[in-house]
Every structure is written in C-alpha cells, then in structure tokens.
Protein backbone atom coordinates (compact mmCIF):
# COMPACT_ATOMS: atom_id res chain seq x y z
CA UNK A 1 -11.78 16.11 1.72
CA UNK A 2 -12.95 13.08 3.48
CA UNK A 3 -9.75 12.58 5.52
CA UNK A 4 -7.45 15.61 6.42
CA UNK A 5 -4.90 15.63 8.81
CA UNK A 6 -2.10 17.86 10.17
CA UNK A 7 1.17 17.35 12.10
CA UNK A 8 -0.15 13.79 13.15
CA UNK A 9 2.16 11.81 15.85
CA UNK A 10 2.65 9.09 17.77
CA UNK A 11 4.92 8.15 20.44
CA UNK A 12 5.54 4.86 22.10
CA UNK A 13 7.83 4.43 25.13
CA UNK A 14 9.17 1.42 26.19
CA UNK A 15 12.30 -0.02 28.56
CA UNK A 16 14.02 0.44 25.42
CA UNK A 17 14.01 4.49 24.65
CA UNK A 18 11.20 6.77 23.19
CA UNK A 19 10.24 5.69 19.54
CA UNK A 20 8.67 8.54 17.33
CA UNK A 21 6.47 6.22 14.77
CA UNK A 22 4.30 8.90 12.99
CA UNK A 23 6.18 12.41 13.12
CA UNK A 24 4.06 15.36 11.52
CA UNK A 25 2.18 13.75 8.82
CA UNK A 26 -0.08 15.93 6.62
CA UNK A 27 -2.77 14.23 4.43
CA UNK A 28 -5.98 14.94 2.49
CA UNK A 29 -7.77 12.14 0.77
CA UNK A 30 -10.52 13.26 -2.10
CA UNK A 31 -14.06 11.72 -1.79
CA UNK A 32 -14.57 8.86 -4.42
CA UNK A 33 -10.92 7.78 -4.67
CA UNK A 34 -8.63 5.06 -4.48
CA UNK A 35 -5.51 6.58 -2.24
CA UNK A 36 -2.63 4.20 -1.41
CA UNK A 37 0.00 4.57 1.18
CA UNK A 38 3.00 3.00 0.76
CA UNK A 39 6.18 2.20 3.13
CA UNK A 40 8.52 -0.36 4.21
CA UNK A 41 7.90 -1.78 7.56
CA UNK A 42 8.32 0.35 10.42
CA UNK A 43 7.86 3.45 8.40
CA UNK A 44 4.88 4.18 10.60
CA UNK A 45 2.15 3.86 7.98
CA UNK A 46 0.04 1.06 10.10
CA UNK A 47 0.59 3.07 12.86
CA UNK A 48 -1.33 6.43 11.18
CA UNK A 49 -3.80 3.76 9.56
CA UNK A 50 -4.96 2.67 12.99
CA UNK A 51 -5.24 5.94 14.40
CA UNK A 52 -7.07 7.81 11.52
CA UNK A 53 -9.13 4.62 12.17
CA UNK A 54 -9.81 5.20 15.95
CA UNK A 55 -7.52 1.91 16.80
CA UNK A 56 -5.07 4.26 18.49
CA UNK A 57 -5.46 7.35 19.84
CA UNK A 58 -2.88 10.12 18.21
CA UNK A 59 -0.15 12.15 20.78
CA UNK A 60 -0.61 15.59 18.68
CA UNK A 61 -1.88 16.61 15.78
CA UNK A 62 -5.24 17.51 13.61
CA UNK A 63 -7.54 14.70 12.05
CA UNK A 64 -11.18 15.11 10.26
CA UNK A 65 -12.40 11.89 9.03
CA UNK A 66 -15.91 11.77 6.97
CA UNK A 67 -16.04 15.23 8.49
CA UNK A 68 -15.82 14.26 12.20
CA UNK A 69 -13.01 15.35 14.19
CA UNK A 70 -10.84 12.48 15.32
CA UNK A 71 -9.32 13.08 18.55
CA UNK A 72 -12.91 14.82 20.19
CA UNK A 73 -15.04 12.31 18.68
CA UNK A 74 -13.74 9.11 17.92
CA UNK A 75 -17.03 6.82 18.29
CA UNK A 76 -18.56 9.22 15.57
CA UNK A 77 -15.67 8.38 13.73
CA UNK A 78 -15.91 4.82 13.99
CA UNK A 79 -19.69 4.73 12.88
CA UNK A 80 -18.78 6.22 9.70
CA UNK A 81 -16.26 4.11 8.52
CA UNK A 82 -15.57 0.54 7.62
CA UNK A 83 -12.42 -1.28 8.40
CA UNK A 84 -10.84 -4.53 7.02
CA UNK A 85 -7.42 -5.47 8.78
CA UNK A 86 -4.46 -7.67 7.52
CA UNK A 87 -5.77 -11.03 9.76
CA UNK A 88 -9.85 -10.67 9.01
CA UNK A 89 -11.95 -11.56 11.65
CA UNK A 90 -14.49 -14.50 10.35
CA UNK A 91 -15.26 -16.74 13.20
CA UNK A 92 -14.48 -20.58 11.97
CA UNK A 93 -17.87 -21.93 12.98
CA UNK A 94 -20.16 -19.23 11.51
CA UNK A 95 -21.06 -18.89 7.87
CA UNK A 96 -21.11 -15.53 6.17
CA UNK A 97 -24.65 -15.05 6.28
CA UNK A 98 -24.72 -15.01 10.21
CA UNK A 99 -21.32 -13.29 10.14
CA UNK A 100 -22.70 -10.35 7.96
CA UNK A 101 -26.53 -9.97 9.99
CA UNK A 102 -24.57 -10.29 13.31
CA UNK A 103 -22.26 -7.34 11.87
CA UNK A 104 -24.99 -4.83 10.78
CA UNK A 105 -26.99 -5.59 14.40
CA UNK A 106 -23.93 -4.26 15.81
CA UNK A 107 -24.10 -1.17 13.91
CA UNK A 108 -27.60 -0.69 14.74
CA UNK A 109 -29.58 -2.60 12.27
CA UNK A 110 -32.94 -4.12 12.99
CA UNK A 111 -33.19 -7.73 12.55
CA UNK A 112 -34.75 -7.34 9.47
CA UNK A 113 -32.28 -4.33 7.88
CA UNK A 114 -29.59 -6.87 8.82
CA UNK A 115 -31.26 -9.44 6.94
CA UNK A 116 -31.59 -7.58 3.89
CA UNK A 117 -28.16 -5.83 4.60
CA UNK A 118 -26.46 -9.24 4.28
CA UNK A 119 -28.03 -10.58 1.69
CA UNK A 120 -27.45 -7.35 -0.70
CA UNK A 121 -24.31 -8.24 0.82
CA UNK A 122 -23.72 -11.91 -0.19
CA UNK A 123 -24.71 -10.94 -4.19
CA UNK A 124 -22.34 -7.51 -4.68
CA UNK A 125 -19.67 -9.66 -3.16
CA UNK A 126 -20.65 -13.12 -5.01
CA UNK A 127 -20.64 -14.78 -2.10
CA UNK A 128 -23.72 -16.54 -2.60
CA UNK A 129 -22.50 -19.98 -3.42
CA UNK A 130 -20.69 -20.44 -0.01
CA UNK A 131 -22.57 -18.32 2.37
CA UNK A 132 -24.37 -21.04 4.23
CA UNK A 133 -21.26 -22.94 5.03
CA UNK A 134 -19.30 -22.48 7.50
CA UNK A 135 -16.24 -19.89 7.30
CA UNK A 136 -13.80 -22.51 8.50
CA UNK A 137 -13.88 -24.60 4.90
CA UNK A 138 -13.35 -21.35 2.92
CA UNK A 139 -10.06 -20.68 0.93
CA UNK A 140 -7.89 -17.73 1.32
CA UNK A 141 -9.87 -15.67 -1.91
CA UNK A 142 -13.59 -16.32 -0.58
CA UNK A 143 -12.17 -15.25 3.46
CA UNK A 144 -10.67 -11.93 2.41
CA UNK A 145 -14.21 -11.09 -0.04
CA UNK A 146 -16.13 -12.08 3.26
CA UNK A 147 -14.01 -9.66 5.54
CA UNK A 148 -14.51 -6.61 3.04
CA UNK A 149 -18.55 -7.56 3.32
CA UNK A 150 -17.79 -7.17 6.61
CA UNK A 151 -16.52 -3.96 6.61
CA UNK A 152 -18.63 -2.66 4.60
CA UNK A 153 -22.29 -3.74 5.29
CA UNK A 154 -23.10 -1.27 7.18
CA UNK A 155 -22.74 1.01 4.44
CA UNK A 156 -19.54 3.52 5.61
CA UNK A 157 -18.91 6.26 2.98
CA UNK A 158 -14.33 5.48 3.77
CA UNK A 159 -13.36 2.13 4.07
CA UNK A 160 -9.48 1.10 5.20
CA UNK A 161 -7.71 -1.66 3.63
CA UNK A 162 -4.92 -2.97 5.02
CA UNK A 163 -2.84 -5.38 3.39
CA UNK A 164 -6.24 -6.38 1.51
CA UNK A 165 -4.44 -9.41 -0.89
CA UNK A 166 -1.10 -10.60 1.18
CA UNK A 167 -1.09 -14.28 0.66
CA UNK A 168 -3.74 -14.61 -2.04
CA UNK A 169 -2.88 -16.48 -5.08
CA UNK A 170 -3.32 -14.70 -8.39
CA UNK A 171 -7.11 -15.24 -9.25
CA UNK A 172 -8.14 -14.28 -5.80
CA UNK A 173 -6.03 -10.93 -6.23
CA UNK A 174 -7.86 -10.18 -9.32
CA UNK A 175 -10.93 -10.75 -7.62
CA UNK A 176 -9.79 -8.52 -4.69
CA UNK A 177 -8.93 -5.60 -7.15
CA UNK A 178 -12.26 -6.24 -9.25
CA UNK A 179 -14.05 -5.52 -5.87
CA UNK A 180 -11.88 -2.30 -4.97
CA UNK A 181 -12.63 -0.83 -8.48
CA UNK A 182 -16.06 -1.55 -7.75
CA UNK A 183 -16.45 0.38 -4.55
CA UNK A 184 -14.82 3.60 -6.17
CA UNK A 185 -17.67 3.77 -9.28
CA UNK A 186 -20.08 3.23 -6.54
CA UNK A 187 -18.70 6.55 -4.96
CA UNK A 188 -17.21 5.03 -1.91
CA UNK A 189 -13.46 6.04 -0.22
CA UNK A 190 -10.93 3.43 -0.21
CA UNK A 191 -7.83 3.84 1.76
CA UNK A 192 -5.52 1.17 0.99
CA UNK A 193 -2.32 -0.37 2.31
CA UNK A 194 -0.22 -2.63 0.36
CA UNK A 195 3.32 -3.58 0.04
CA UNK A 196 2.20 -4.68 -3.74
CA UNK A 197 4.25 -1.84 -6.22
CA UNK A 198 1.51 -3.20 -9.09
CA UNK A 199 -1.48 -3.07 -6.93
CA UNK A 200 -0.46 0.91 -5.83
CA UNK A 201 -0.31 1.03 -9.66
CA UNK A 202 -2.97 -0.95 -10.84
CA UNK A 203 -5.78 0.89 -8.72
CA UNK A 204 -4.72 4.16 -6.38
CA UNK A 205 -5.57 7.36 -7.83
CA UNK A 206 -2.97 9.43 -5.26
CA UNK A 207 -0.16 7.37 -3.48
CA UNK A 208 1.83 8.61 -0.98
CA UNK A 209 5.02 6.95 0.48
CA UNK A 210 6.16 7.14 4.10
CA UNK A 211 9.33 6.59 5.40
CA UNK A 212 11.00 6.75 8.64
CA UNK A 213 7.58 8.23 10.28
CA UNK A 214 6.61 10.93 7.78
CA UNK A 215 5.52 11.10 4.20
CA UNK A 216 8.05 11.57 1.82
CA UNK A 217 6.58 12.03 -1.60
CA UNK A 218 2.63 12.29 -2.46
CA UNK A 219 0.76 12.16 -5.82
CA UNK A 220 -0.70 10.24 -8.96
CA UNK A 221 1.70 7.34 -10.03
CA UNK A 222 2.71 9.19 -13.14
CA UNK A 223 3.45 12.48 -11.12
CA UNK A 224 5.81 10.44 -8.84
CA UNK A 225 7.34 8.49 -11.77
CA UNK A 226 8.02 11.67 -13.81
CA UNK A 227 10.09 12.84 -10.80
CA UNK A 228 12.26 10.02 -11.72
CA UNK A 229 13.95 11.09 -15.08
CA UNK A 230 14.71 9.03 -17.39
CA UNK A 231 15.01 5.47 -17.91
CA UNK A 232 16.46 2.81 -15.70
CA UNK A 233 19.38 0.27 -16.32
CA UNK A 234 19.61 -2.25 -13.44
CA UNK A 235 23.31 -4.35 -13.42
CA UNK A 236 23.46 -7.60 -11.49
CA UNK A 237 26.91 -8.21 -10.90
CA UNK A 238 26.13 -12.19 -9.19
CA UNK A 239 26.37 -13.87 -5.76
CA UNK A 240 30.09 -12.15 -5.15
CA UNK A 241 29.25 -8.80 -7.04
CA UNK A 242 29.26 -6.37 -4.17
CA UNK A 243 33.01 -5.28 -4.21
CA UNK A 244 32.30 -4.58 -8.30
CA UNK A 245 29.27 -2.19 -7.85
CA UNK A 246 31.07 0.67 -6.33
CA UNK A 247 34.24 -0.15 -9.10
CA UNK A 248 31.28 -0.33 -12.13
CA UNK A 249 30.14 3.03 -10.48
CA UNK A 250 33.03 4.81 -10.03
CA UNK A 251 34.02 3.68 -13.81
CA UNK A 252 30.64 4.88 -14.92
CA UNK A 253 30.15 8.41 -13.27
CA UNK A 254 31.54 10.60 -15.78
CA UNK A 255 29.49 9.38 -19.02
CA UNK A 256 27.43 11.49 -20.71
CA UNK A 257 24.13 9.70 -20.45
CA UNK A 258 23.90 9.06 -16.86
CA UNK A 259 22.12 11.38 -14.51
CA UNK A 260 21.94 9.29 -11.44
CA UNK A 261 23.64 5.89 -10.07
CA UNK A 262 22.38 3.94 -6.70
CA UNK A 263 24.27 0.94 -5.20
CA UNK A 264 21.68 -2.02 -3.81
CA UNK A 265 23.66 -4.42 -2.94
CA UNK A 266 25.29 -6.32 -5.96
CA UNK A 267 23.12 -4.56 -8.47
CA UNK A 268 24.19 -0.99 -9.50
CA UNK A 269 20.73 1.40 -10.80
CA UNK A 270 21.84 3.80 -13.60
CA UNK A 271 19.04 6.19 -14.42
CA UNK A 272 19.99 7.50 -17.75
CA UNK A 273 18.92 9.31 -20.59
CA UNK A 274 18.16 7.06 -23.87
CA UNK A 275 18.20 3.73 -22.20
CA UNK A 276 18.19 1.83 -25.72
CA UNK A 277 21.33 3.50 -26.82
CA UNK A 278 23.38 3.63 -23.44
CA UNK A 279 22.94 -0.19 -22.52
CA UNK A 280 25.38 -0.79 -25.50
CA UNK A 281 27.83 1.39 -24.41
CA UNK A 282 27.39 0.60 -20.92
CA UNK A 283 28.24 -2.77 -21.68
CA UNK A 284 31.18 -1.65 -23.68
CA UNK A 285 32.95 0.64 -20.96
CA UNK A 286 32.97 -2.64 -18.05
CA UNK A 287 34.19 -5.26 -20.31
CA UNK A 288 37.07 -2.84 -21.43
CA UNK A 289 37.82 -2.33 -18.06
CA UNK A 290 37.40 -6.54 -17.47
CA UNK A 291 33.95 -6.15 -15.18
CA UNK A 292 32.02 -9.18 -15.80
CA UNK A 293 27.94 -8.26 -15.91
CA UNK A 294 25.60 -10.82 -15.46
CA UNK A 295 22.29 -9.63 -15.68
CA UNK A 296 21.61 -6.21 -17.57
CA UNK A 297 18.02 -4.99 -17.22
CA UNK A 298 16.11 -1.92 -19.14
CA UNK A 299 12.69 -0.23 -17.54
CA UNK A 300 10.88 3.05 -17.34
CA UNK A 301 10.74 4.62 -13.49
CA UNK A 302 8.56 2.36 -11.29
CA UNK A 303 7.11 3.43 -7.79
CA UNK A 304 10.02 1.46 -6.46
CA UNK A 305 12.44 3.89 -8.52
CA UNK A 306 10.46 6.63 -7.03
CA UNK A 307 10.73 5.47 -3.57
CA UNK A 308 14.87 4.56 -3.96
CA UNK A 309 15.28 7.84 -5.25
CA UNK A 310 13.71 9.45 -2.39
CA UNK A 311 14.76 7.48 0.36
CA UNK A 312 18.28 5.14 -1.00
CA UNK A 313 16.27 1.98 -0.12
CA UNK A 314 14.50 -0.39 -2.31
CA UNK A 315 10.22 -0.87 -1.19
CA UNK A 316 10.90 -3.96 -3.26
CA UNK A 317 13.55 -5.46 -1.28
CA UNK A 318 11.84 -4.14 1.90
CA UNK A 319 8.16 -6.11 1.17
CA UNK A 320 10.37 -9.17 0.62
C-alpha cells in the first residue's frame, strides 16, 4: 500500500471548545490508483489530506506514506510526494517554464535536470503554446494544468489533488480528467479530493466518504451503489412543499414496493423496488389523497444516494 494509516486524529482548540476534526481514520490506498475521498465541508477530509501530506502534523495515530513513516519522518515524506492545492501557487509575473525549472531546483535538480525536467514537463502537460508567457494572462484551464506540472516535475510516485477542477468550465474539466487518467496508466498514485459526485465516478477506482471526522463507507463506486438497493424516486413537492413531505411519507410507508423513504427538505427520496412500475402507482396513491407533485424523478443509486443513506444528508446539497 502506498498510503496506510490507523486511528489518525486531529484536534484543534480554540476560545471556542475542543474540536475533534479527524477521529480514528483507517485508510490504505493501492499503488497505481485513482482513490477519491469524499465529504461535505467540515467532515475533516482536508484536514487528513494535509496531514498525510506533511501540512499538519497528526495528534495520534499511524501513517506510512510511499513507505515512509509520517509522524518520524515527515521531510522524507515530503520528497516523495507531489502536492497540488485548491488555490495553485503560479506567481503572476513568471511563465511556466521558469515556474517549472525553479520547482525541480528546489527539489534538488541541477540546472540542467531542471531544464530538461520542465520541458518534458511543458509537452506531457501541452503546455507548450503558453509557456513563455507570463502566468498572469493564463485562463482558469491552462493555471490548474500548470499547478499539476508543478506538482509533479519532480517526479513523486503519490500525488494529492485537492479540489483539482472547482471553477473550471467544462472543456478545462475534461482536460483536467484527461490528465488524471493519464498519470494512473503511467503508474503514478493519485489521491483526489472533489466535491464533484461525476468526477468521484468518472475516474476513482476506491472512494471513500467521510463524515463528521471519520470515514463512513469505503469502496469501488459500484460496491457503494449496490449498498443502496434498488432504484430511486425523487418527489419535489415546490417552493411551499415542506409540510407535504412528511404527509406524502407517512401516506406512502406501508406500500409494497418501498424499502426506504428520506425527507430533504421539500423533496421526499423513495428507494424502491421496480422503479418503472411504482412511479405510476406512486402517483396514483397522492392524488387520491389530493397531494399535488410537481416534479417526479426516476434514477439508479448515485454516490449521493450512497452518502444520504449513510449519513441522512445530501453531498449534493452540501457542495452547493
């Protein structure tokens, strides 16, 4: 395993009280995989990202990272790995090319490994057509390619994400995920954050969610999905639907077909069984009983479903 860790915490006192924001946790990452770690904010995820990535130092608990051991050698650790952070770190009147040599110096490069380093660089990450200008007239897609070079020029067998497309538009997301697929054929590690339900989907081999300081489920998407069972009818009841949910839930509870209902605010979740032929009789059961729906939606179990069904909150509504 290239990351394994065991009862992992972290405390932070303040004025306020004593705040446990990692309680316990227990990973191991594979070599050569994309892992993704989910969680609302303040479920203590960026907090265990930036101490399995030396930015904070952990109260208790086990680590090994690239086979070092975290809390007696965190320098080692740091050598090893490669790390790309939600806000980059381009300076606005360098262009990537002295960005990139000026990174691999500081990992030890000569002058003339850094040279090379950069320029192999500049073509994996097709960077080639702006790399002489300077960072400040770059848009949002060509930044974020420029800050994964970054991390990874010095040629770190883990790299951590974090965050790695918030605020890109659509092409420069693609891009982003082109690169990350790219990295794991090449053999590398790629821990990623992301708030993004189709990102986790689109490219982690394991995900694991955290909530409330500790991980609460762990596994491939479909594994966590198939914990789900069923199929999902989602109710919008409108602007003024709240006081209907728990009426349209209390009405439903008894059928046949349902397994599980969840409230989220004036939408009422039905996980049932045949989701084709329930939504008709759904539908028939509230208007006999005069409850107006307007919005009736049919799905298979996202990670979203998976994470309201092991924690009674929506990741969805939480990212937003």
């Amino acid at each position: 395993m290239i990351i394994e860790t065991k009862a992992l915490r972290k405390t932070f006192r303040s004025k306020r009280g004593t705040v446990e924001a990692v309680r316990g946790v227990d990973l191991a990452v594979a070599e050569g995989q994309v892992f993704g770690f989910l969680g609302p904010n303040g479920a203590g995820k960026t907090t265990t990202l930036r101490m399995l990535s030396t930015l904070l130092t952990p109260d208790g608990g086990e680590a090994t990272v690239v086979g070092v051991d975290l809390r007696r050698n965190p320098g080692e650790v740091r050598r090893r790995i490669g790390y790309v952070g939600q806000n980059g770190g381009t300076w606005r009147e360098a262009t990537a090319r002295e960005e990139l040599v000026l990174q691999a110096r500081l990992y030890g490069s000569s002058k003339a490994e850094a040279v090379r380093r950069a320029a192999d660089s500049i073509e994996a990450f097709q960077l080639g057509a702006f790399a002489d200008r300077k960072t400040t007239t770059y848009s949002g897609g060509q930044k974020r390619r420029l800050d994964i070079a970054l991390g990874l020029v010095h040629g770190p067998r883990l790299v951590f994400l974090d965050e790695p497309t918030t605020g890109l538009d659509p092409q420069s997301r693609s891009h982003v995920w082109d690169e990350v697929r790219r990295l794991r054929s090449e053999g590398m590690t790629v821990f990623l954050t992301t708030h993004y339900l189709d990102e986790a989907d689109a490219l982690c081999d394991n995900i694991a969610i955290m909530d409330d300081g500790a991980i609460v489920v762990e596994g491939t998407s479909d594994e966590l999905k198939r914990q789900v069972a069923g199929d999902v009818v989602t109710l919008g009841f409108g602007a003024d639907g709240a006081e209907t949910v728990p009426t349209a839930r209390k009405l439903l509870d008894d059928a046949s077909y349902l397994r599980k209902a969840e409230e989220s605010g004036t939408d009422l979740r039905l996980y049932v069984e045949g989701g084709a032929t329930a939504m008709p009789q759904i539908l028939r059961e509230l208007d006999g009983a005069g409850i107006v729906v307007e919005s009736i939606e049919l799905h298979r179990p996202s990670l979203d479903d998976v994470f309201l069904h092991q924690t009674g909150r929506s990741l969805r509504d939480e990212a937003a």
